[in-house]
N, C-alpha and C. Protein backbone atom coordinates (compact mmCIF):
# COMPACT_ATOMS: atom_id res chain seq x y z
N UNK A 1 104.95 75.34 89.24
CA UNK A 1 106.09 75.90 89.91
C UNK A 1 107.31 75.10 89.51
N UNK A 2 108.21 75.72 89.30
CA UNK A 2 109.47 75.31 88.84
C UNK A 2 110.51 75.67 90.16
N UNK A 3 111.33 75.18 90.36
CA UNK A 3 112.63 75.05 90.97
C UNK A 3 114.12 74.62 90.68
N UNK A 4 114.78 75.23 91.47
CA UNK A 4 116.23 75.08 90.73
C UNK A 4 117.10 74.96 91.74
N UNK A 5 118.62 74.33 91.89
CA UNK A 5 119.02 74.27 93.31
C UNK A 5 120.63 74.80 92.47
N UNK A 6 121.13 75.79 93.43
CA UNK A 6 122.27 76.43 92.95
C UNK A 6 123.31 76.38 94.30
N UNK A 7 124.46 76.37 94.25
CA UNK A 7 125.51 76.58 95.36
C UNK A 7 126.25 78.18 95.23
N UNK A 8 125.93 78.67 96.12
CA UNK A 8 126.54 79.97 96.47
C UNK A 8 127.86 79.89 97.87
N UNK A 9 128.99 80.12 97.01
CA UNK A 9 130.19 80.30 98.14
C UNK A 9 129.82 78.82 99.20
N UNK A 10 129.58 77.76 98.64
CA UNK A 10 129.76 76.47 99.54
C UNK A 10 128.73 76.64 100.16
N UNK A 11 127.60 76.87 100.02
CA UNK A 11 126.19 77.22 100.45
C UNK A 11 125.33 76.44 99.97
N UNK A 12 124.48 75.37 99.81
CA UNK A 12 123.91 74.60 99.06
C UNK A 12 122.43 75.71 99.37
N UNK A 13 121.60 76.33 98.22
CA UNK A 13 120.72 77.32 98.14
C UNK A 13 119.39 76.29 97.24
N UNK A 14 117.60 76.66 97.67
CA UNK A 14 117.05 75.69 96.61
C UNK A 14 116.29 77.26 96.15
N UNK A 15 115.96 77.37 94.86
CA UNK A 15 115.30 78.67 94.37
C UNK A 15 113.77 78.02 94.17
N UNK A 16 112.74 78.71 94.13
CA UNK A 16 111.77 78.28 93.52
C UNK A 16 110.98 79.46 92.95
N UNK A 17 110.08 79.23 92.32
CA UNK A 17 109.30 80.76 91.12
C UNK A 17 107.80 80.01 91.19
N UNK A 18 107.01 80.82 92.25
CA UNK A 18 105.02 81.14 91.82
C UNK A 18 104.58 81.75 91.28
N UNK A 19 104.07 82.02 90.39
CA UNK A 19 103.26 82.84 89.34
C UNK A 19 102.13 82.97 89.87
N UNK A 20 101.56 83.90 90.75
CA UNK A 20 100.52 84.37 91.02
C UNK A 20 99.47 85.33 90.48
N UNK A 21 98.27 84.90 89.75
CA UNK A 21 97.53 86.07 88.94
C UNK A 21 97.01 87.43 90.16
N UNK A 22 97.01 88.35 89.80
CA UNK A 22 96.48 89.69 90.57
C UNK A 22 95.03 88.92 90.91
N UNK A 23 94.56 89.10 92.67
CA UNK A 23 93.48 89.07 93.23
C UNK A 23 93.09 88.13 92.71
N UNK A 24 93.97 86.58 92.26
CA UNK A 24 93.18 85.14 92.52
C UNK A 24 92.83 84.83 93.68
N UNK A 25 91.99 83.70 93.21
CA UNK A 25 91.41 83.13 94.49
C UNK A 25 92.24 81.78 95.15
N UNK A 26 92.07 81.46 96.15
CA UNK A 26 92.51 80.35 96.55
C UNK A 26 93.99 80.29 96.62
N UNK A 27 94.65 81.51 97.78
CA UNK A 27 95.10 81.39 97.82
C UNK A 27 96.16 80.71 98.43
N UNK A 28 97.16 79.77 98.16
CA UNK A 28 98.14 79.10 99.18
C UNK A 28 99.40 78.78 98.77
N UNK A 29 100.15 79.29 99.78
CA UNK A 29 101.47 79.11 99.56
C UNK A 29 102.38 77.59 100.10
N UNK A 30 102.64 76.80 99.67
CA UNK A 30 102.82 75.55 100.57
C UNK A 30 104.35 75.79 100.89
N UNK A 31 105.31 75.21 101.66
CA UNK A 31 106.24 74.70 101.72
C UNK A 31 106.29 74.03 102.79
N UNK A 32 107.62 72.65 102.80
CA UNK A 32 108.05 71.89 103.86
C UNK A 32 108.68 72.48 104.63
N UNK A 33 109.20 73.64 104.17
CA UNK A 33 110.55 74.36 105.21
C UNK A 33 110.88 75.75 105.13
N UNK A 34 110.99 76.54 106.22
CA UNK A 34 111.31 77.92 106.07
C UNK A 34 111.66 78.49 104.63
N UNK A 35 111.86 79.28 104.48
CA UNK A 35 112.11 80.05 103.42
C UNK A 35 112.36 81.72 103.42
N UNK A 36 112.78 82.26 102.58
CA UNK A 36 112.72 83.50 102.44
C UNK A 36 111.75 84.19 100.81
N UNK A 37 111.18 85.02 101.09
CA UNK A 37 110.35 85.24 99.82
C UNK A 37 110.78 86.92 99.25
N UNK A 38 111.13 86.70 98.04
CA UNK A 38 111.20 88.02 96.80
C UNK A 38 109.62 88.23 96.44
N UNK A 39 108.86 88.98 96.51
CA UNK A 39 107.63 89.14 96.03
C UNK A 39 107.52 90.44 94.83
N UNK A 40 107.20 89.62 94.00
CA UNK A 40 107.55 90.34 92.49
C UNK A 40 105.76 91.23 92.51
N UNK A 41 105.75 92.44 92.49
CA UNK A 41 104.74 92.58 92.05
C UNK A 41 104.03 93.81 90.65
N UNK A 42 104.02 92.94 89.90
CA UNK A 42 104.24 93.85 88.54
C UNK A 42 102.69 94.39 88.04
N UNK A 43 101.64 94.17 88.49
CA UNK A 43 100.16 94.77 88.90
C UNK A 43 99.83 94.65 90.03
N UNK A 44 98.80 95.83 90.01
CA UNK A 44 98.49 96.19 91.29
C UNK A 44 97.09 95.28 91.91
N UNK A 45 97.06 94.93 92.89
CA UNK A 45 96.09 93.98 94.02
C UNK A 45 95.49 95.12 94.97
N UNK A 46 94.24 94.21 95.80
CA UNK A 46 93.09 94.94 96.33
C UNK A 46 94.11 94.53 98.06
N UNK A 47 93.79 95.89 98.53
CA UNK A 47 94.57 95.54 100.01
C UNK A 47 94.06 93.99 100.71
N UNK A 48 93.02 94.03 100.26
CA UNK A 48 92.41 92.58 101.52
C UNK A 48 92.99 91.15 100.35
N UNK A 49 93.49 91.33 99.79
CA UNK A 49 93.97 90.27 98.84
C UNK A 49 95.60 90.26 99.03
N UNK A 50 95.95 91.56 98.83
CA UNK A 50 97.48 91.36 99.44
C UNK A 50 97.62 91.11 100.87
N UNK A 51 96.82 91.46 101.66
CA UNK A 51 96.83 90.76 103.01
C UNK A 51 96.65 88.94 103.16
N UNK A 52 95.79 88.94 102.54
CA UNK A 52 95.59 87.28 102.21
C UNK A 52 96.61 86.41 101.90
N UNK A 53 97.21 87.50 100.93
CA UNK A 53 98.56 86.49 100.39
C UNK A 53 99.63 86.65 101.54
N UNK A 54 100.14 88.17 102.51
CA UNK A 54 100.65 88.00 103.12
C UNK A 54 100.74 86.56 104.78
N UNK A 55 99.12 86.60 104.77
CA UNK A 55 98.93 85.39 105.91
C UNK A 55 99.70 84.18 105.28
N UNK A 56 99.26 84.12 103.88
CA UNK A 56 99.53 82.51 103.49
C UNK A 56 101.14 82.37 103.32
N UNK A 57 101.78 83.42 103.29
CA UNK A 57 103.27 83.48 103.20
C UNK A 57 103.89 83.09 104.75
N UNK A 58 103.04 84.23 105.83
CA UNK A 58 103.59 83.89 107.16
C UNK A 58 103.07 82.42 107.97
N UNK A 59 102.25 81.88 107.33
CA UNK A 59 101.82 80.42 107.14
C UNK A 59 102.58 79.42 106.74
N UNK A 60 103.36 79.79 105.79
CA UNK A 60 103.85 78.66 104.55
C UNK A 60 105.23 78.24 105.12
N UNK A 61 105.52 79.52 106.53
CA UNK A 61 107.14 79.45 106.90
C UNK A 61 108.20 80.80 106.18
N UNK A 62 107.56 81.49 105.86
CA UNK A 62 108.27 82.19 104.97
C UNK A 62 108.63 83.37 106.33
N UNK A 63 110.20 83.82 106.83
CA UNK A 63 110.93 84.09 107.25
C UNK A 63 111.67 85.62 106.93
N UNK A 64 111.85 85.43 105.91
CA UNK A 64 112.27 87.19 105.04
C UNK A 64 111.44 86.82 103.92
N UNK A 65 110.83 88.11 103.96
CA UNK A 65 110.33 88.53 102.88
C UNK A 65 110.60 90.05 102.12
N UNK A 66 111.03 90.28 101.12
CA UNK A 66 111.48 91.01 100.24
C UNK A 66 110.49 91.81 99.14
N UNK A 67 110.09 92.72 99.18
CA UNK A 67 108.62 93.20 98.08
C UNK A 67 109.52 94.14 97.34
N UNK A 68 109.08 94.01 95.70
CA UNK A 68 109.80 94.99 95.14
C UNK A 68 108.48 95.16 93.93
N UNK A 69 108.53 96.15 93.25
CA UNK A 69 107.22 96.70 92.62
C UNK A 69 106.40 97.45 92.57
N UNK A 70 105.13 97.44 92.35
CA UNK A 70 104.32 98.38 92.62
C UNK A 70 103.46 97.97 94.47
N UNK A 71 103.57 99.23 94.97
CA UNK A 71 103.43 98.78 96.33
C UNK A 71 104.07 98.56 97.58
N UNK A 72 105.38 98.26 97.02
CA UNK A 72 106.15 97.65 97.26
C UNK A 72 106.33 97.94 99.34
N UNK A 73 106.06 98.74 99.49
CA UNK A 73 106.17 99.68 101.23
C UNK A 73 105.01 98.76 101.77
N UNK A 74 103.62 98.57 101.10
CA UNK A 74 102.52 98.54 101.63
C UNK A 74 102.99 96.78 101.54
N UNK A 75 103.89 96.03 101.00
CA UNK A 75 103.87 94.67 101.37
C UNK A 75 104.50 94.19 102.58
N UNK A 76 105.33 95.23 102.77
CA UNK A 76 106.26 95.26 104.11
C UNK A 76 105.11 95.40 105.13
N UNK A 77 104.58 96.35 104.78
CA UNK A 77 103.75 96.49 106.16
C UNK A 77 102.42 95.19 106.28
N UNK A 78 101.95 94.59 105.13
CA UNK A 78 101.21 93.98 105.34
C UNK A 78 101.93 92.67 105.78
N UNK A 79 103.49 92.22 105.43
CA UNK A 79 103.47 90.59 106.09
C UNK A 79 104.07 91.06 107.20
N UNK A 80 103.96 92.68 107.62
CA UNK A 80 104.65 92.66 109.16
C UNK A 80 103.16 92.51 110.28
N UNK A 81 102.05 92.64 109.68
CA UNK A 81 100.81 92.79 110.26
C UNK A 81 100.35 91.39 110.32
N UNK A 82 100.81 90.77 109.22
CA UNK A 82 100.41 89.42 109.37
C UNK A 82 101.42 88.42 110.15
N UNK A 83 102.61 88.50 110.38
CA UNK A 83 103.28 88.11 111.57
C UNK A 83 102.54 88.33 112.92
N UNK A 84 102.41 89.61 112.81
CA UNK A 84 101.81 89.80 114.16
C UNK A 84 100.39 89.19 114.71
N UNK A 85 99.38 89.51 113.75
CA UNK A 85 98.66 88.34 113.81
C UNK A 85 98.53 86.90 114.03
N UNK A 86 99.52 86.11 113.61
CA UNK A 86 99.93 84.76 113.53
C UNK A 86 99.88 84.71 115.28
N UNK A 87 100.10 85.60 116.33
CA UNK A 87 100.48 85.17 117.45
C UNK A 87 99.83 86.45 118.74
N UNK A 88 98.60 86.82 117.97
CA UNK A 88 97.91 87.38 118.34
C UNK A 88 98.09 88.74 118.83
N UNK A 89 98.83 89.40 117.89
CA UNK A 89 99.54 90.63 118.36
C UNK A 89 100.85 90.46 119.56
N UNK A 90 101.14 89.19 120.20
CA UNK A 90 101.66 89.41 121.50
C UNK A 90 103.02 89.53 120.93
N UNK A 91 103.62 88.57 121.70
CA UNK A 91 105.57 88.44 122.18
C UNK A 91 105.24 87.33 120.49
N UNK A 92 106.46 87.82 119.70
CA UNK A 92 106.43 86.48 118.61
C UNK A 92 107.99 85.67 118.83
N UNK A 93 107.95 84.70 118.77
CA UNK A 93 109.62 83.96 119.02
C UNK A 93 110.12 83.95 117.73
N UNK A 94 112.14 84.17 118.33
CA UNK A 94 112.69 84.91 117.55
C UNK A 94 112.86 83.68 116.36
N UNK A 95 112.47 82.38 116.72
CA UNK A 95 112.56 81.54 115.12
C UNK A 95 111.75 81.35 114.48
N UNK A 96 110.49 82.54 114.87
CA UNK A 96 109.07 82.96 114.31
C UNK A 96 109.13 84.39 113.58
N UNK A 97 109.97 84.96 114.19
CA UNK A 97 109.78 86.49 113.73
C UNK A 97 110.12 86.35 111.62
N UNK A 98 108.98 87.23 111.08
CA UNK A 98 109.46 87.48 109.84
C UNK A 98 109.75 88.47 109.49
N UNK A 99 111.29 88.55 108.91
CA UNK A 99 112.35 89.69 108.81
C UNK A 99 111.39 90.59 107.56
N UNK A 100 111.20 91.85 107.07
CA UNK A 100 110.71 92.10 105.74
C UNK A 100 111.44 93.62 105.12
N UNK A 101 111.47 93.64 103.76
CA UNK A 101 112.47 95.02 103.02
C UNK A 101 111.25 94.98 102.54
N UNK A 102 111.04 96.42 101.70
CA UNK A 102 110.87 96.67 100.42
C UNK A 102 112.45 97.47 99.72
N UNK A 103 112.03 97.48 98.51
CA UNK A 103 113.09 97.89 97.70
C UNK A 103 112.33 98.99 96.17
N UNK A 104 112.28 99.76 96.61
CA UNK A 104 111.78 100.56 95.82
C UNK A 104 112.71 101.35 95.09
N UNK A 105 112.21 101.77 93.67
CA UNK A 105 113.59 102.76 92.63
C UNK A 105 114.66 101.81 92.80
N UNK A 106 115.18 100.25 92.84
CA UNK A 106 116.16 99.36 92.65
C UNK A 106 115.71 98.64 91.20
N UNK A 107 116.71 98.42 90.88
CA UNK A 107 116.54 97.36 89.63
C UNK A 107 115.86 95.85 90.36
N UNK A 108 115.32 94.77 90.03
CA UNK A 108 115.13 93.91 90.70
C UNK A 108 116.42 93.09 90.68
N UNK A 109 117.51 92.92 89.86
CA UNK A 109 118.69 92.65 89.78
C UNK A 109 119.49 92.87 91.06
N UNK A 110 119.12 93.97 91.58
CA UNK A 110 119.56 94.30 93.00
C UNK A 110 118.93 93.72 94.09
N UNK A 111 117.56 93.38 94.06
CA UNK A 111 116.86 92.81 95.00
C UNK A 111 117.49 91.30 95.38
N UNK A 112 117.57 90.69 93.93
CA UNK A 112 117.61 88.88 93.64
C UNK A 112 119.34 89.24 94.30
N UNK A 113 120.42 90.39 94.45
CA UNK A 113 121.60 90.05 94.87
C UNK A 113 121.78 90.39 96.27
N UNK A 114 120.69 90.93 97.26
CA UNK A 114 120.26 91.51 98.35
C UNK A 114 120.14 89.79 98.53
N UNK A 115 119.08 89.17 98.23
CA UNK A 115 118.45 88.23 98.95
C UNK A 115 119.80 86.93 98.66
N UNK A 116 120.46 86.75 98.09
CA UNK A 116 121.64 85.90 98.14
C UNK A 116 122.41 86.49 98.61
N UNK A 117 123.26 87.45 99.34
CA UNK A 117 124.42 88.07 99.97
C UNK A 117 123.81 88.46 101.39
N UNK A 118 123.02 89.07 101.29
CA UNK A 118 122.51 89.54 102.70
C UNK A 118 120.79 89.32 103.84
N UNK A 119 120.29 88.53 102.48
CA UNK A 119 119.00 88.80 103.51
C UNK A 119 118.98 87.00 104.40
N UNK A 120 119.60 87.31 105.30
CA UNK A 120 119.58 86.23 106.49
C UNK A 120 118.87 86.46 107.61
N UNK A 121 118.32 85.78 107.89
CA UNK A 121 117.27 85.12 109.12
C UNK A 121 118.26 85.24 110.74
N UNK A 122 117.82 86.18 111.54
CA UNK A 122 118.59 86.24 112.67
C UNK A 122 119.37 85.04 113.61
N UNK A 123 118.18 83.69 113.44
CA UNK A 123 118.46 82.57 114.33
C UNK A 123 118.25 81.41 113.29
N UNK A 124 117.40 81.17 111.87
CA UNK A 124 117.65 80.05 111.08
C UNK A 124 118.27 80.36 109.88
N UNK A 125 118.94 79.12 109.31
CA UNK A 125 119.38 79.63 108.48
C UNK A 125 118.31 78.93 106.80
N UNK A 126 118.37 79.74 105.85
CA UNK A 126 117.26 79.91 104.64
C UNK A 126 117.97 79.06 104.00
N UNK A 127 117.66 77.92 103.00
CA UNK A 127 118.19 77.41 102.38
C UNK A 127 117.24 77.69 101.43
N UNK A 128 116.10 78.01 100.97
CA UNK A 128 115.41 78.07 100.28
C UNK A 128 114.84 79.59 99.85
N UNK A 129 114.52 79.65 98.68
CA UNK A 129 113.99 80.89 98.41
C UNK A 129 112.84 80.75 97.21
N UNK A 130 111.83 81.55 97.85
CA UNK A 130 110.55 81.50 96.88
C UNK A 130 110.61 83.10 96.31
N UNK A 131 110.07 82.90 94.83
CA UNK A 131 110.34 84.31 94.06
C UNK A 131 108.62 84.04 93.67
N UNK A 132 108.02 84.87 94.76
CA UNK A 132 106.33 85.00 94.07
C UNK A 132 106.39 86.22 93.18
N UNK A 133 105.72 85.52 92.36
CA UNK A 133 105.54 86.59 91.19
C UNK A 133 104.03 87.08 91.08
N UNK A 134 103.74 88.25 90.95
CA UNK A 134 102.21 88.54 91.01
C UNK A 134 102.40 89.60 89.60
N UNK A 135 101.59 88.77 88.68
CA UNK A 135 101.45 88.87 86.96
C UNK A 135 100.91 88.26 86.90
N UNK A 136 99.83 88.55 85.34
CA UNK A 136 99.01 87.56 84.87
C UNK A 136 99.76 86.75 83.70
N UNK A 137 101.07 87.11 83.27
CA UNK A 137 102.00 86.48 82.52
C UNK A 137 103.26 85.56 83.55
N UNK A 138 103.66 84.73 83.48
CA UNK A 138 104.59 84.42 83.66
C UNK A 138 105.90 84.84 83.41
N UNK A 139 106.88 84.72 84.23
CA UNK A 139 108.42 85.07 83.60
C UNK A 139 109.10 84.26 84.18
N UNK A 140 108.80 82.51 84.37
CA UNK A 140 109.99 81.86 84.87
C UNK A 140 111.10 81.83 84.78
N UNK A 141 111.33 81.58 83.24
CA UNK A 141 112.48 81.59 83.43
C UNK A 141 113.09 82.43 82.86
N UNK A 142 112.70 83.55 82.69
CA UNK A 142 113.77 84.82 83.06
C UNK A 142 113.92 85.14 83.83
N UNK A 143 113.05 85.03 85.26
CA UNK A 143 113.61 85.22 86.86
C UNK A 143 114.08 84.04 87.23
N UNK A 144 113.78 82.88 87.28
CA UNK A 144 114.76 81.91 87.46
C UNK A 144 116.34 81.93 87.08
N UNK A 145 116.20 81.74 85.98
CA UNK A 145 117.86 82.52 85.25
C UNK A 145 118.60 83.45 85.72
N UNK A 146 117.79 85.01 85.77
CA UNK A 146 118.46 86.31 86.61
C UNK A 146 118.83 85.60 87.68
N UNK A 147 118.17 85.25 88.47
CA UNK A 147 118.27 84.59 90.17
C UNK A 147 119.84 84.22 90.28
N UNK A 148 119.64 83.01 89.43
CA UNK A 148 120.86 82.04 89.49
C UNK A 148 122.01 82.90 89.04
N UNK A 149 122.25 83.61 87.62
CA UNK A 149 123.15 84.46 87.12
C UNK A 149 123.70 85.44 87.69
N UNK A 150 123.19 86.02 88.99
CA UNK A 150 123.54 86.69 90.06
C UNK A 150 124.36 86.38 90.41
C-alpha cells in the first residue's frame, strides 16, 4: 500500500490505494483512524466475499464509502448491511453511522472529485481516504495521481 498526503483548499487530506485481488482470502482492512473509502471495482466478486470485505471496511473505521464499477448498487447495500450489523441491527451512533453512494454510468474522475468536494461525514471530519481497488492488476499510481490531479 502506498500513500500520499495532499492539501485541498487549507485542508490537510492523507490518500491511500489497496489493491485487492477478486475473492482473496484474508481479508483486512487496517487503519488508525476514520476514513472514507472509493471502492474501485473492476471484476466481479461472490456476494459473501463482497460482504466480507464490506464488514472489514465497517471495522477498519471506514465512515463514507463510495462504490463505483461493476456492482456498484449492490456495494452500497452491502456496507449499509454491514453497518447495521456492527450494532446488531439496533439504534447506530451518529459518529458510527457509515454514510455510502454508488456512482454508476460516472467516469471515476467524477467519483475521486465527489469524494474531495463533497463526501463529508455528518459529525467527523475525514482526513483520510482509502481508494480499494478490487483487480487482479494494480493501478497505483494512476489512481493515486488521478486522485491528487483532481
Amino acid at each position: 500500500m502506498r500513500y500520499a498526503h495532499i492539501c485541498l483548499l487549507n485542508v490537510f487530506m492523507k490518500i491511500e490505494y489497496l489493491n485487492i485481488k477478486p475473492n482473496a482470502e484474508n481479508l483486512s482492512v487496517l487503519s488508525s483512524e476514520p476514513f472514507r473509502a472509493i471502492v474501485v471495482v473492476e471484476e466481479p466478486v461472490s456476494p459473501e466475499w463482497r460482504h466480507n470485505l464490506s464488514r472489514s471496511l465497517v471495522k477498519a473505521g471506514c465512515l463514507y464509502m463510495m462504490a463505483w464499477g461493476i456492482e456498484a448498487s449492490s456495494w452500497d447495500d452491502s456496507v449499509d448491511h454491514a453497518n447495521l450489523e456492527a450494532f446488531s441491527y439496533g439504534d447506530i451512533p451518529k459518529e458510527k453511522c457509515v454514510m455510502t453512494t454508488w456512482h454508476d454510468n460516472e467516469p471515476l474522475e467524477a467519483v475521486f472529485t465527489y469524494s474531495k468536494r463533497l463526501a463529508h461525514h455528518p459529525v467527523l471530519d475525514l482526513e483520510k481516504t482509502v481508494i480499494v481497488h478490487i483487480a487482479s492488476t494494480s493501478k497505483e499510481s494512476d489512481y493515486l495521481s488521478m486522485y491528487i490531479d483532481i
